[in-house]
Structures are given as structure tokens and as C-alpha cells.
N, C-alpha and C. Protein backbone atom coordinates (compact mmCIF):
# COMPACT_ATOMS: atom_id res chain seq x y z
N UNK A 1 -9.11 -9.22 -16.42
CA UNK A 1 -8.37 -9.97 -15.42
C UNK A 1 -6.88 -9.62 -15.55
N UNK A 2 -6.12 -9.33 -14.52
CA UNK A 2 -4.89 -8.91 -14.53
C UNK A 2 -3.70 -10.35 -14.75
N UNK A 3 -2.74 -10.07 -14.95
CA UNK A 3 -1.61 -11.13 -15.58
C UNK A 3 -1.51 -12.00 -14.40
N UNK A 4 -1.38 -11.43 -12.93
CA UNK A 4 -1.11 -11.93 -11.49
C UNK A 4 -1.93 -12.36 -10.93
N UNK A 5 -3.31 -12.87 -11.77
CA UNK A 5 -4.23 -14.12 -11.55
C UNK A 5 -4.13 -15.15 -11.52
N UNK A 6 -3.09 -15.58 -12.47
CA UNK A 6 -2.92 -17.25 -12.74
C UNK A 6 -1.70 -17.30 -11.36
N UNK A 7 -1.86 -19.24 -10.96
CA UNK A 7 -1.23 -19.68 -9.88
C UNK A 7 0.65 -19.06 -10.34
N UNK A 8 1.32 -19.72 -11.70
CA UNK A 8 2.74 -19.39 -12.09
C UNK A 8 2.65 -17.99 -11.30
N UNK A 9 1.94 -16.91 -12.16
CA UNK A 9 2.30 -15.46 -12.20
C UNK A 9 2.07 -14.92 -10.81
N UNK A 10 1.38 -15.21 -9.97
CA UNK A 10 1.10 -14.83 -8.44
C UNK A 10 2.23 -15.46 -8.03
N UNK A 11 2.76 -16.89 -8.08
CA UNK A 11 3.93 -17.73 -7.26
C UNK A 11 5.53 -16.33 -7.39
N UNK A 12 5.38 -16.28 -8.78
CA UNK A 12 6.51 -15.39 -9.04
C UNK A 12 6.77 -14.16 -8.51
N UNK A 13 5.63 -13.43 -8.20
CA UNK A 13 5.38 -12.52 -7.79
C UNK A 13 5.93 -12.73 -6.07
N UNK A 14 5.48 -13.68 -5.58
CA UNK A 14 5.52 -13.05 -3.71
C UNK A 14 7.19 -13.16 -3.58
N UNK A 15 7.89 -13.60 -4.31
CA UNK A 15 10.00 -12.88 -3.52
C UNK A 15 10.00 -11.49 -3.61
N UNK A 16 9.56 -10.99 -4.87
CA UNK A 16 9.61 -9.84 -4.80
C UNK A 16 8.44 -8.81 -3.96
N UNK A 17 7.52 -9.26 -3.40
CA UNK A 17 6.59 -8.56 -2.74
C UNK A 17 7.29 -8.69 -1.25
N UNK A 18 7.71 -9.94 -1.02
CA UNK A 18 8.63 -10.47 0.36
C UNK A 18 9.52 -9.49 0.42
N UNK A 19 10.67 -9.07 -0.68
CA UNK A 19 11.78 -8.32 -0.53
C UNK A 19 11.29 -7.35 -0.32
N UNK A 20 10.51 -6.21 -1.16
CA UNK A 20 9.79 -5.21 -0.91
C UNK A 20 9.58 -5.10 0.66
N UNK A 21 8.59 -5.91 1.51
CA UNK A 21 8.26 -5.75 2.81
C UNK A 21 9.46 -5.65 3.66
N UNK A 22 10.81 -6.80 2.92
CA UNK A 22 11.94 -6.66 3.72
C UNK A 22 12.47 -5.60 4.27
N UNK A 23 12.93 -4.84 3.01
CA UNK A 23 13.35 -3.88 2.70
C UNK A 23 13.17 -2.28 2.84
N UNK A 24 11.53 -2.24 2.77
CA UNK A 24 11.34 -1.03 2.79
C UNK A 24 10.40 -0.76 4.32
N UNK A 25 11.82 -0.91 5.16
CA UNK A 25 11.35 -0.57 6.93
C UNK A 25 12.03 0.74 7.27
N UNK A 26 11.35 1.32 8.18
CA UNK A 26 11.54 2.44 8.53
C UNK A 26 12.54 2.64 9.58
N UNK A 27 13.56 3.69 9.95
CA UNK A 27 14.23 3.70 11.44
C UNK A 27 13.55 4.09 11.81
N UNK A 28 12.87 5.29 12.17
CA UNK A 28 11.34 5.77 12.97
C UNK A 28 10.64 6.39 11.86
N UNK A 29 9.17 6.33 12.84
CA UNK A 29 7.78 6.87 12.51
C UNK A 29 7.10 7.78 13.19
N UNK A 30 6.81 8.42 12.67
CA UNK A 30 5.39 9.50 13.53
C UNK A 30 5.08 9.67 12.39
N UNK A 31 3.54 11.26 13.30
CA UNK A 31 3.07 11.42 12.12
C UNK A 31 3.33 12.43 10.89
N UNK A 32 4.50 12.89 10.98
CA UNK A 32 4.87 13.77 10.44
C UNK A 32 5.72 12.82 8.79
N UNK A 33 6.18 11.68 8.97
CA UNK A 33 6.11 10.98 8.12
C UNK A 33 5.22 10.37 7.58
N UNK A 34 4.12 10.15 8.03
CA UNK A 34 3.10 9.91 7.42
C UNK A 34 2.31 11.44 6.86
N UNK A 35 2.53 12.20 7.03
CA UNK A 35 1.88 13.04 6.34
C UNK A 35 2.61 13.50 5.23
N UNK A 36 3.99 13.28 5.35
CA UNK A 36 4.87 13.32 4.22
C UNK A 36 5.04 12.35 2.87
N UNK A 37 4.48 11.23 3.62
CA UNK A 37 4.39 9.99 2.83
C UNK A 37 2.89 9.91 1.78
N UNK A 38 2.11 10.24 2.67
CA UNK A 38 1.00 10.81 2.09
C UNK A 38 0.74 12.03 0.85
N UNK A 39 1.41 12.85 1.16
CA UNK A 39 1.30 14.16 0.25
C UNK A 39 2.08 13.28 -0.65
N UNK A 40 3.13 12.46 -0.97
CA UNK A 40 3.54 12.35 -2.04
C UNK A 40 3.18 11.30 -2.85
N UNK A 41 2.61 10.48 -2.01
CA UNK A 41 1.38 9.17 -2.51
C UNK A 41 0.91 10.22 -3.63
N UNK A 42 -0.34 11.43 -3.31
CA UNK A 42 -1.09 12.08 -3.81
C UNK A 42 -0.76 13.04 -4.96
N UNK A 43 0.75 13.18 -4.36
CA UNK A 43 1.80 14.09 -5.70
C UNK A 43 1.65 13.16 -6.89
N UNK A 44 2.24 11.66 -6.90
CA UNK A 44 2.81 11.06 -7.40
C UNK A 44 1.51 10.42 -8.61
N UNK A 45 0.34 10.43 -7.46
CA UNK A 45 -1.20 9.98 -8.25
C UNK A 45 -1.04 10.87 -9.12
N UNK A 46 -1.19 12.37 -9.00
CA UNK A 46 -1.32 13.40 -9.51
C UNK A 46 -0.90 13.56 -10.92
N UNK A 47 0.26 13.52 -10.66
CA UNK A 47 1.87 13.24 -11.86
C UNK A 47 1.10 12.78 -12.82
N UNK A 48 0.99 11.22 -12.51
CA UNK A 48 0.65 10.20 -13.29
C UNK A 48 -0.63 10.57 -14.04
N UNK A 49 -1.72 11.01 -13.37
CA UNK A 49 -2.99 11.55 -14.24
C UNK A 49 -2.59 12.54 -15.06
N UNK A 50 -1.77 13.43 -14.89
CA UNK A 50 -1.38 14.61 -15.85
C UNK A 50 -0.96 13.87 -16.79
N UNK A 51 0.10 12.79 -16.64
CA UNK A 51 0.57 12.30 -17.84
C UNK A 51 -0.04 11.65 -18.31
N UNK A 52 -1.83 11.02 -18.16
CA UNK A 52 -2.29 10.25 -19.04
C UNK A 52 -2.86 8.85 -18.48
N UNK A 53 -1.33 8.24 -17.17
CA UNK A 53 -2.07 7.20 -16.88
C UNK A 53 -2.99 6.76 -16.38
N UNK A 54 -3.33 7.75 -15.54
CA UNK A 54 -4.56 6.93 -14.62
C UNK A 54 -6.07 8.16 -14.91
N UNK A 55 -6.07 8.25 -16.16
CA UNK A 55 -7.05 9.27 -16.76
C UNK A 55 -8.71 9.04 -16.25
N UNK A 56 -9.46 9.97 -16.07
CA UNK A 56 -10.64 9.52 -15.12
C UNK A 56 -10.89 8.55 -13.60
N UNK A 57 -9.71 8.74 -12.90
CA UNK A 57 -9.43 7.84 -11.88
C UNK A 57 -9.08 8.77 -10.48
N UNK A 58 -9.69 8.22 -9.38
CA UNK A 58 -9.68 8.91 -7.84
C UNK A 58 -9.02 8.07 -7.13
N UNK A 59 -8.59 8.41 -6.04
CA UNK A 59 -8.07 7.43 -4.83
C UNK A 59 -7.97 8.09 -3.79
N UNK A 60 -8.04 7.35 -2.71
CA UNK A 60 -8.15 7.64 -1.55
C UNK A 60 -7.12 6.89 -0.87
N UNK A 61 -6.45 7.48 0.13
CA UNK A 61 -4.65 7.26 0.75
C UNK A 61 -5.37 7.36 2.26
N UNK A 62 -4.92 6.89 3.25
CA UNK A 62 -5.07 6.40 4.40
C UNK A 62 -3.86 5.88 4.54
N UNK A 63 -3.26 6.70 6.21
CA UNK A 63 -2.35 6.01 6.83
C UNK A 63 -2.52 6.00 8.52
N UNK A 64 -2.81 4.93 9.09
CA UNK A 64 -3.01 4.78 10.16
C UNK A 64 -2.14 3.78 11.39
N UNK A 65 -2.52 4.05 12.28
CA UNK A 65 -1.60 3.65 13.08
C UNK A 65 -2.01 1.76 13.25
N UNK A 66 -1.01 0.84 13.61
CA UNK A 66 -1.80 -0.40 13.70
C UNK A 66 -3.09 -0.51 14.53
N UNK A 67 -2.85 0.25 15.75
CA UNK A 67 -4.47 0.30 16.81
C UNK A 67 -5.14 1.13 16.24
N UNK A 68 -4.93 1.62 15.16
CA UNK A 68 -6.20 2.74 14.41
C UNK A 68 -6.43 3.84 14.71
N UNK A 69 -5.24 4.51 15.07
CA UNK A 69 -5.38 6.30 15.28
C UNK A 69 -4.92 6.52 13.56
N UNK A 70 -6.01 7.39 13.06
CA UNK A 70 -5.50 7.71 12.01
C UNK A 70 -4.36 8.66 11.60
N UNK A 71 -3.41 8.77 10.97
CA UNK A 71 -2.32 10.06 10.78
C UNK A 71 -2.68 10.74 9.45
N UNK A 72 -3.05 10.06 8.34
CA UNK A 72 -3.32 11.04 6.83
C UNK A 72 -4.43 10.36 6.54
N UNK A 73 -5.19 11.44 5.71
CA UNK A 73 -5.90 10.56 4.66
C UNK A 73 -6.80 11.36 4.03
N UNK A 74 -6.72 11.02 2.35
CA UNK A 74 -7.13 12.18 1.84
C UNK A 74 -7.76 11.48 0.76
N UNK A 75 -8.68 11.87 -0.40
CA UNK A 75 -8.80 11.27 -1.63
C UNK A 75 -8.56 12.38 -2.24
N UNK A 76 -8.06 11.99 -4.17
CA UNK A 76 -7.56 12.96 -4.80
C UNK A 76 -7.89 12.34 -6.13
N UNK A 77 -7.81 13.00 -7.17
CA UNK A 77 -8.41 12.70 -8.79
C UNK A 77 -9.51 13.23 -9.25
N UNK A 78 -10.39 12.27 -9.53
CA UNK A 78 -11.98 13.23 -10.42
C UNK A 78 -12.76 12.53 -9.20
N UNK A 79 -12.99 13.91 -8.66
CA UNK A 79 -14.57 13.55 -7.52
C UNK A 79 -15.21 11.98 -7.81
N UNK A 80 -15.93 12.21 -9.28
CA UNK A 80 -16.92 11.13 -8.92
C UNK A 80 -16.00 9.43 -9.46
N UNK A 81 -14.62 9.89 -9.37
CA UNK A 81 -14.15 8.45 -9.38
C UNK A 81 -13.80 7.38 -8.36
N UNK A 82 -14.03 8.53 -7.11
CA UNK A 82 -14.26 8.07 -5.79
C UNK A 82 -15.15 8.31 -4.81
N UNK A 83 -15.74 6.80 -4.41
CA UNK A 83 -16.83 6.83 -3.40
C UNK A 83 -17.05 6.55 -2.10
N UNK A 84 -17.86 6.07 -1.22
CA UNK A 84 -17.87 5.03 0.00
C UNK A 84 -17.31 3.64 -0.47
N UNK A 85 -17.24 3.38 -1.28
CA UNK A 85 -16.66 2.12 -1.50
C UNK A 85 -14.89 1.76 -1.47
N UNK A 86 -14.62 3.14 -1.61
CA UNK A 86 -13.04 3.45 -1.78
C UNK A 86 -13.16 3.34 -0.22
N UNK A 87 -13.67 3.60 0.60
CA UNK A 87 -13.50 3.65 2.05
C UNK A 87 -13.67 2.31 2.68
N UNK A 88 -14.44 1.71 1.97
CA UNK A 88 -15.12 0.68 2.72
C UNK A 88 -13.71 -0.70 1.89
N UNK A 89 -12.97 -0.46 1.20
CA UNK A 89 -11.78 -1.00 0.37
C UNK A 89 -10.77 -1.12 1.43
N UNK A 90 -10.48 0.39 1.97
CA UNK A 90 -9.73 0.91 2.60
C UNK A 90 -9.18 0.26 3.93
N UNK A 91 -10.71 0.19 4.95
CA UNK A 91 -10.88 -0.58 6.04
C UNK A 91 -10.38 -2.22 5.84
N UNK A 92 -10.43 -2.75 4.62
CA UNK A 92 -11.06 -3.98 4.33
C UNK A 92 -8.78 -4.30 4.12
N UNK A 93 -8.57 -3.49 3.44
CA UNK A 93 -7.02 -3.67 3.33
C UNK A 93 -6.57 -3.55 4.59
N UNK A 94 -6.49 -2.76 4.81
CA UNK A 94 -5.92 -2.33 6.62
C UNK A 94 -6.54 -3.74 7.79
N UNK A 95 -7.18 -4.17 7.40
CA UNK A 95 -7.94 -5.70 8.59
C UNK A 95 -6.87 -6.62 7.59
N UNK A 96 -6.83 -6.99 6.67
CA UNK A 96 -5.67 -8.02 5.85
C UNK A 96 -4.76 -7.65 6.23
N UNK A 97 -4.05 -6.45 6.56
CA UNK A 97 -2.58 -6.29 7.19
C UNK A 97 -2.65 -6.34 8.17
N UNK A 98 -3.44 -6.11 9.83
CA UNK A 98 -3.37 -6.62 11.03
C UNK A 98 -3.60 -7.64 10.99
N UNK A 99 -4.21 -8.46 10.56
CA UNK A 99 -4.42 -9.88 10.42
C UNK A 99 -3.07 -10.42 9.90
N UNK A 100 -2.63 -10.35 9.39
CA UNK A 100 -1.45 -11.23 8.26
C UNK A 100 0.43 -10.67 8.77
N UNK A 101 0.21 -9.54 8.67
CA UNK A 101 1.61 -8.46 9.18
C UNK A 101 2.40 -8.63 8.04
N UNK A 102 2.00 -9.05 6.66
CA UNK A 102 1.89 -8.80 5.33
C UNK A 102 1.45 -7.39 4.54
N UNK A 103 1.54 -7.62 3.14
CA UNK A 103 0.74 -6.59 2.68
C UNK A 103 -0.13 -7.20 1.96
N UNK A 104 -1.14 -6.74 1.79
CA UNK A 104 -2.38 -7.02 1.12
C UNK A 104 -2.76 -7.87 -0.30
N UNK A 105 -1.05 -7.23 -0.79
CA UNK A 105 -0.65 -7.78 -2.44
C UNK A 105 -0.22 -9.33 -1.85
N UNK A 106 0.57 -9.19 -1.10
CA UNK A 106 1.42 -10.38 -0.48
C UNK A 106 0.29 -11.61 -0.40
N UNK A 107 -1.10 -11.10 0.95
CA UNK A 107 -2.06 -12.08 0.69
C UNK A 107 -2.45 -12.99 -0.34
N UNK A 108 -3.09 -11.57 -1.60
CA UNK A 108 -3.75 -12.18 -2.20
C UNK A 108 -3.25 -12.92 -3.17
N UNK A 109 -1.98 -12.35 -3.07
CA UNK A 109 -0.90 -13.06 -4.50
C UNK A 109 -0.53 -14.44 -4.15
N UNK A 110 -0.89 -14.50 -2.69
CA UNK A 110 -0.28 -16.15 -1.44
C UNK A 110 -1.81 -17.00 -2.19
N UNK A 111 -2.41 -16.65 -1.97
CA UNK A 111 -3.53 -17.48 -2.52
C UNK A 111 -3.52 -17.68 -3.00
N UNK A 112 -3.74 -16.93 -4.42
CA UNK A 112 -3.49 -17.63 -5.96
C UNK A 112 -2.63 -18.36 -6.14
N UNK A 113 -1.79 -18.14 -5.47
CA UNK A 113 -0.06 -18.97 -6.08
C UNK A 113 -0.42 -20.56 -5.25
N UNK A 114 -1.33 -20.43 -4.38
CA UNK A 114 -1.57 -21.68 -3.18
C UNK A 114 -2.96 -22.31 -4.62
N UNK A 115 -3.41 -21.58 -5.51
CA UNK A 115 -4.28 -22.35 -5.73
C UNK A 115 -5.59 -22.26 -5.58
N UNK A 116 -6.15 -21.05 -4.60
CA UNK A 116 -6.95 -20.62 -4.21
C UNK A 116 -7.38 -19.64 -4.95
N UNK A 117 -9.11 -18.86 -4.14
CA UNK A 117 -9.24 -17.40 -4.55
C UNK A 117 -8.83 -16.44 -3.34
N UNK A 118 -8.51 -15.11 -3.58
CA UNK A 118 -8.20 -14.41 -2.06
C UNK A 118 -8.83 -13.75 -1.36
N UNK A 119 -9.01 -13.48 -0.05
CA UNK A 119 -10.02 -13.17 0.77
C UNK A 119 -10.34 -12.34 0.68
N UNK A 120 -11.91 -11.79 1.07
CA UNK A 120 -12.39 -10.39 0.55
C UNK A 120 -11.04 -9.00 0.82
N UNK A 121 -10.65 -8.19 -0.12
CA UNK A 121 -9.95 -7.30 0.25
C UNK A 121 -8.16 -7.81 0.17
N UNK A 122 -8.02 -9.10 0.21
CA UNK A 122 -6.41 -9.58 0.13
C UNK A 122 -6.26 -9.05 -1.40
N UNK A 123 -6.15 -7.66 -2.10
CA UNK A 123 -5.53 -7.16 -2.88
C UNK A 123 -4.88 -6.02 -2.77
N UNK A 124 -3.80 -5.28 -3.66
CA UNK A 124 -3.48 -4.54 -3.71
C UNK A 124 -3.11 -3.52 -3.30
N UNK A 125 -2.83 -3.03 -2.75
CA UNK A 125 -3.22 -1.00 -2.20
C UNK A 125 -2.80 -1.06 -0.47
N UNK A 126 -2.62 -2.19 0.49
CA UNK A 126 -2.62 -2.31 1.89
C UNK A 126 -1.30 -2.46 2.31
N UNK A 127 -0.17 -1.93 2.84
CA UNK A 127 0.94 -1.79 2.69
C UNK A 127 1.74 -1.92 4.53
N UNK A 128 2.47 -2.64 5.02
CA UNK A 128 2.37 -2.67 6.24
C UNK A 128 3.48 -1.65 6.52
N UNK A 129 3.69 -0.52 7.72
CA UNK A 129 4.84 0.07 8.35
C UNK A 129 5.64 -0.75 9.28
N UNK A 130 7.10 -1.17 8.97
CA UNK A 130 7.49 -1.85 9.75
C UNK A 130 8.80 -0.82 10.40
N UNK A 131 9.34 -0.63 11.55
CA UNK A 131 10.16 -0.10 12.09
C UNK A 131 11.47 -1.28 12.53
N UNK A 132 12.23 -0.83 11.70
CA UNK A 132 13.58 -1.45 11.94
C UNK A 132 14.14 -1.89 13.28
N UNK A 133 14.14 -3.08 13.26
CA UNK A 133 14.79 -3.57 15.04
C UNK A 133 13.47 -3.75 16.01
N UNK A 134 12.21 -3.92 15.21
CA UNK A 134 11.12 -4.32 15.97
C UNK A 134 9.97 -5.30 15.29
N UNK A 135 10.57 -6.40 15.82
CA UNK A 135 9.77 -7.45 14.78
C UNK A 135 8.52 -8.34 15.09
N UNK A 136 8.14 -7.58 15.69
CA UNK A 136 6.67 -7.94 16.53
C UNK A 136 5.33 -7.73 15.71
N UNK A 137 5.47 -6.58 15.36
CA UNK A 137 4.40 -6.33 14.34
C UNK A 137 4.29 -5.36 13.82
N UNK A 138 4.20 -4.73 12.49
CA UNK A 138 3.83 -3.04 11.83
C UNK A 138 3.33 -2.41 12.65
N UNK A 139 4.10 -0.89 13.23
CA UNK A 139 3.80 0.40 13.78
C UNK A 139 2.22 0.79 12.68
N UNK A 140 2.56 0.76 11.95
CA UNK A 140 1.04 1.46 11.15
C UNK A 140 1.01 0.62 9.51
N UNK A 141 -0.33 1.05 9.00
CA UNK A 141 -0.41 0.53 7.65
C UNK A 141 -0.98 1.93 6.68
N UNK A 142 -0.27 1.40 5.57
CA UNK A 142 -0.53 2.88 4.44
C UNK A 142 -1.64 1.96 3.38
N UNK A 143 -2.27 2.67 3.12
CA UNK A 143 -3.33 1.74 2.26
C UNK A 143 -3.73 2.80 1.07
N UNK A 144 -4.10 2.39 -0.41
CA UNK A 144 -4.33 3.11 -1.54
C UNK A 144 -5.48 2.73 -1.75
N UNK A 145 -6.47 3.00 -2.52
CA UNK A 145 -7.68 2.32 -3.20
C UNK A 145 -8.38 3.46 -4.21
N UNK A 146 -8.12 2.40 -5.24
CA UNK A 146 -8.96 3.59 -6.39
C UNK A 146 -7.93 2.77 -7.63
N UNK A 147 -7.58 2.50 -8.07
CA UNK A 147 -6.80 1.87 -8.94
C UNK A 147 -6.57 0.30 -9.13
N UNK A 148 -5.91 -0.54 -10.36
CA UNK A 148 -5.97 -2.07 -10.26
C UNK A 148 -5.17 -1.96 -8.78
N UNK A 149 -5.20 -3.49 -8.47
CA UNK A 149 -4.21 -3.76 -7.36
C UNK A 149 -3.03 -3.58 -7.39
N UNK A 150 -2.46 -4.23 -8.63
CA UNK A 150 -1.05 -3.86 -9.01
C UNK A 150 -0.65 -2.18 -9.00
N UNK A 151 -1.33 -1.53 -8.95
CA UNK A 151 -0.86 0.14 -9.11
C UNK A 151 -1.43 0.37 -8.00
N UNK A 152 -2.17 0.04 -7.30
CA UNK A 152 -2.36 0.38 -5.48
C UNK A 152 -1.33 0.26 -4.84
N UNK A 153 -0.66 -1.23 -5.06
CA UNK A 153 0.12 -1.13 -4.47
C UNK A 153 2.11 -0.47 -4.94
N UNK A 154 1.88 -1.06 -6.39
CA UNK A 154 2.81 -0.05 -6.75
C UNK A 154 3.65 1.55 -6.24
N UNK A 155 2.70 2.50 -6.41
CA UNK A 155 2.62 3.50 -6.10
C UNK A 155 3.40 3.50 -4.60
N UNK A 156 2.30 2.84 -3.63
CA UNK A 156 3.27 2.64 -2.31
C UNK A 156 4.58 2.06 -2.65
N UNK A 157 4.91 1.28 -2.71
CA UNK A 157 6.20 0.98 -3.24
C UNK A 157 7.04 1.90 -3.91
N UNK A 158 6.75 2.61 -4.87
CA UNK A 158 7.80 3.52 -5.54
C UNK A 158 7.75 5.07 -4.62
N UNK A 159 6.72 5.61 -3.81
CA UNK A 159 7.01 6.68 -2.94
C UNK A 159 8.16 6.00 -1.48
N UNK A 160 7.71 5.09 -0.92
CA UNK A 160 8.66 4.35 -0.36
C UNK A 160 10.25 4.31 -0.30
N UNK A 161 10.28 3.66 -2.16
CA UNK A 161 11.66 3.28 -2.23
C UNK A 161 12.43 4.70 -2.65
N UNK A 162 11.73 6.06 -2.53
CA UNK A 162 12.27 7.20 -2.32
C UNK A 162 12.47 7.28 -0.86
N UNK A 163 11.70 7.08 -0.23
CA UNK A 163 11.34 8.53 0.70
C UNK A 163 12.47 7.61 1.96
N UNK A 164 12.16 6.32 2.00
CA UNK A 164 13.10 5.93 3.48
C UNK A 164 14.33 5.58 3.10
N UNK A 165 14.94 5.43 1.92
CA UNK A 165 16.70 6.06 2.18
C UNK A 165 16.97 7.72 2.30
N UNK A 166 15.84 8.40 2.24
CA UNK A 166 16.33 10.04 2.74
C UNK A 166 16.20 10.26 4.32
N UNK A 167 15.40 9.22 4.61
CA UNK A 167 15.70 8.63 6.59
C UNK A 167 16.44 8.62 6.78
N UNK A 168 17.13 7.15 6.18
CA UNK A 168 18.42 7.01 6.93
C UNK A 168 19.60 7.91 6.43
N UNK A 169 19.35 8.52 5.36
CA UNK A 169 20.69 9.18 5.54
C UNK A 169 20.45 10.37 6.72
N UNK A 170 19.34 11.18 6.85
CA UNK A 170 19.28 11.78 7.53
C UNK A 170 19.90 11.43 9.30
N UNK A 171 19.71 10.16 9.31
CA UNK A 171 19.93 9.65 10.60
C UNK A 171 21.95 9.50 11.15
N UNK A 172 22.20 9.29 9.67
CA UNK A 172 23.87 8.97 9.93
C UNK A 172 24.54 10.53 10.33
């Protein structure tokens, strides 16, 4: 059982999952950022298995549009550490972020901290695209699966908090 089970440790957790969502919005999207965002999801998995952490471990990256045109999606690690079930994870995160306009961590971490258990799939790895100056609802969702929740969603988070300040500077 992970530390961000108990009600304290989930409560503590959602400012910083909140800021995260704040924060890490896009000026624009297509799919050429998502395929960029993607390859380095898969770099970054990569990295990490070389160095040890995520030793015998697969995942599968999906990034799709909110109406469900897909833009990336790939699985990467040791073949048999990923299955239909990584897919069927996948779908299950991506319905918690059209549903919620949260991320997936955000859900399930809302529950626990409420006292509850969280709904099938309100973990980890489901990540919403939000476009700056449009607050209606996430352009698309990036989703991980193959790892705890906390490093599903991690991962998105730390390719992220690279990749969209090289946006905006690009944009100034």
C-alpha cells in the first residue's frame, strides 16, 4: 500500500496536484506536441529503467484528444510487463479525466482525503491538457499505465514541467 492511502497523506497531497494542473497549461496544442511529449514520456521511462528504477517494468503512453482522436501512443519496457490490461487502465484514466477535468491522481487522492475509496481507475497515470485562456475543458488527456500511481503520474509531471516553458519561450 502506498504512503497516499491514508485520509492526512491524500488531503496533503491535492494543493500540490491542484498547482500542478494550474500550472502546467499549454499556449497551444496539436499533434506534433503530443508526439513530442510522448517520445519523451518514453525517453524518460527508458532513462529510469537503465538506471535501475523501474527494473522489469512496461508502460504504455497514450495521448488523445478530449473527443478521442488519438495523437501518440506507444508501450515501451520488457514486452511481457505489459498487457491488455495496461490498455484497458488506459481507457479507464482518460473517462476519470472527461468526467472530472481533473487528473486522475487529483480524483483518487479527493477520495481518500474525503474518507472514501476511489473510483475504478481514479489513480495515477491520467493527466488533463489544458490550453491557456480556455477554461471550459482539457483540449486532450496524456495518460501513463504500467507503474505505481504515484510514478504514472509523476513522470507526466516532470516531462511537462520541462517541455511547456520551452513553449512559451518559444512563443515570446
Amino acid at each position: 500500500m502506498s504512503s497516499d492511502n491514508t485520509v492526512a497523506a491524500a488531503a496533503a497531497l491535492l494543493p500540490t496536484i491542484l498547482e500542478q494542473e494550474k500550472n502546467l497549461r499549454f499556449p497551444y496544442f496539436s499533434s506534433r506536441e503530443a508526439f513530442e511529449i510522448g517520445s519523451a514520456i518514453r525517453e524518460q521511462f527508458l532513462k529510469q529503467q537503465d538506471e535501475g528504477k523501474f527494473e522489469n517494468r512496461g508502460i504504455v503512453i497514450n495521448i488523445k484528444t478530449f473527443s478521442g482522436h488519438t495523437l501518440f501512443t506507444c508501450s515501451c519496457g520488457v514486452d511481457s510487463a505489459v498487457g491488455p490490461n495496461n490498455w484497458v487502465w488506459v481507457e479507464g484514466k482518460t473517462e476519470v479525466v472527461r468526467l472530472h477535468n481533473h487528473s486522475s491522481y487529483y480524483q483518487g487522492r479527493k477520495a481518500v482525503a474525503d474518507g472514501g475509496q476511489p473510483a475504478p481507475y481514479a489513480h495515477g497515470g491520467g493527466f488533463p491538457v489544458w490550453i491557456k485562456g480556455c477554461p471550459s475543458a482539457p483540449y486532450a488527456i496524456i495518460v501513463v499505465s504500467g507503474l505505481a500511481q504515484q510514478d504514472d503520474h509523476q513522470i507526466i509531471i516532470d516531462v511537462l514541467s520541462e517541455y511547456i516553458p520551452k513553449l512559451k519561450k518559444l512563443e515570446e
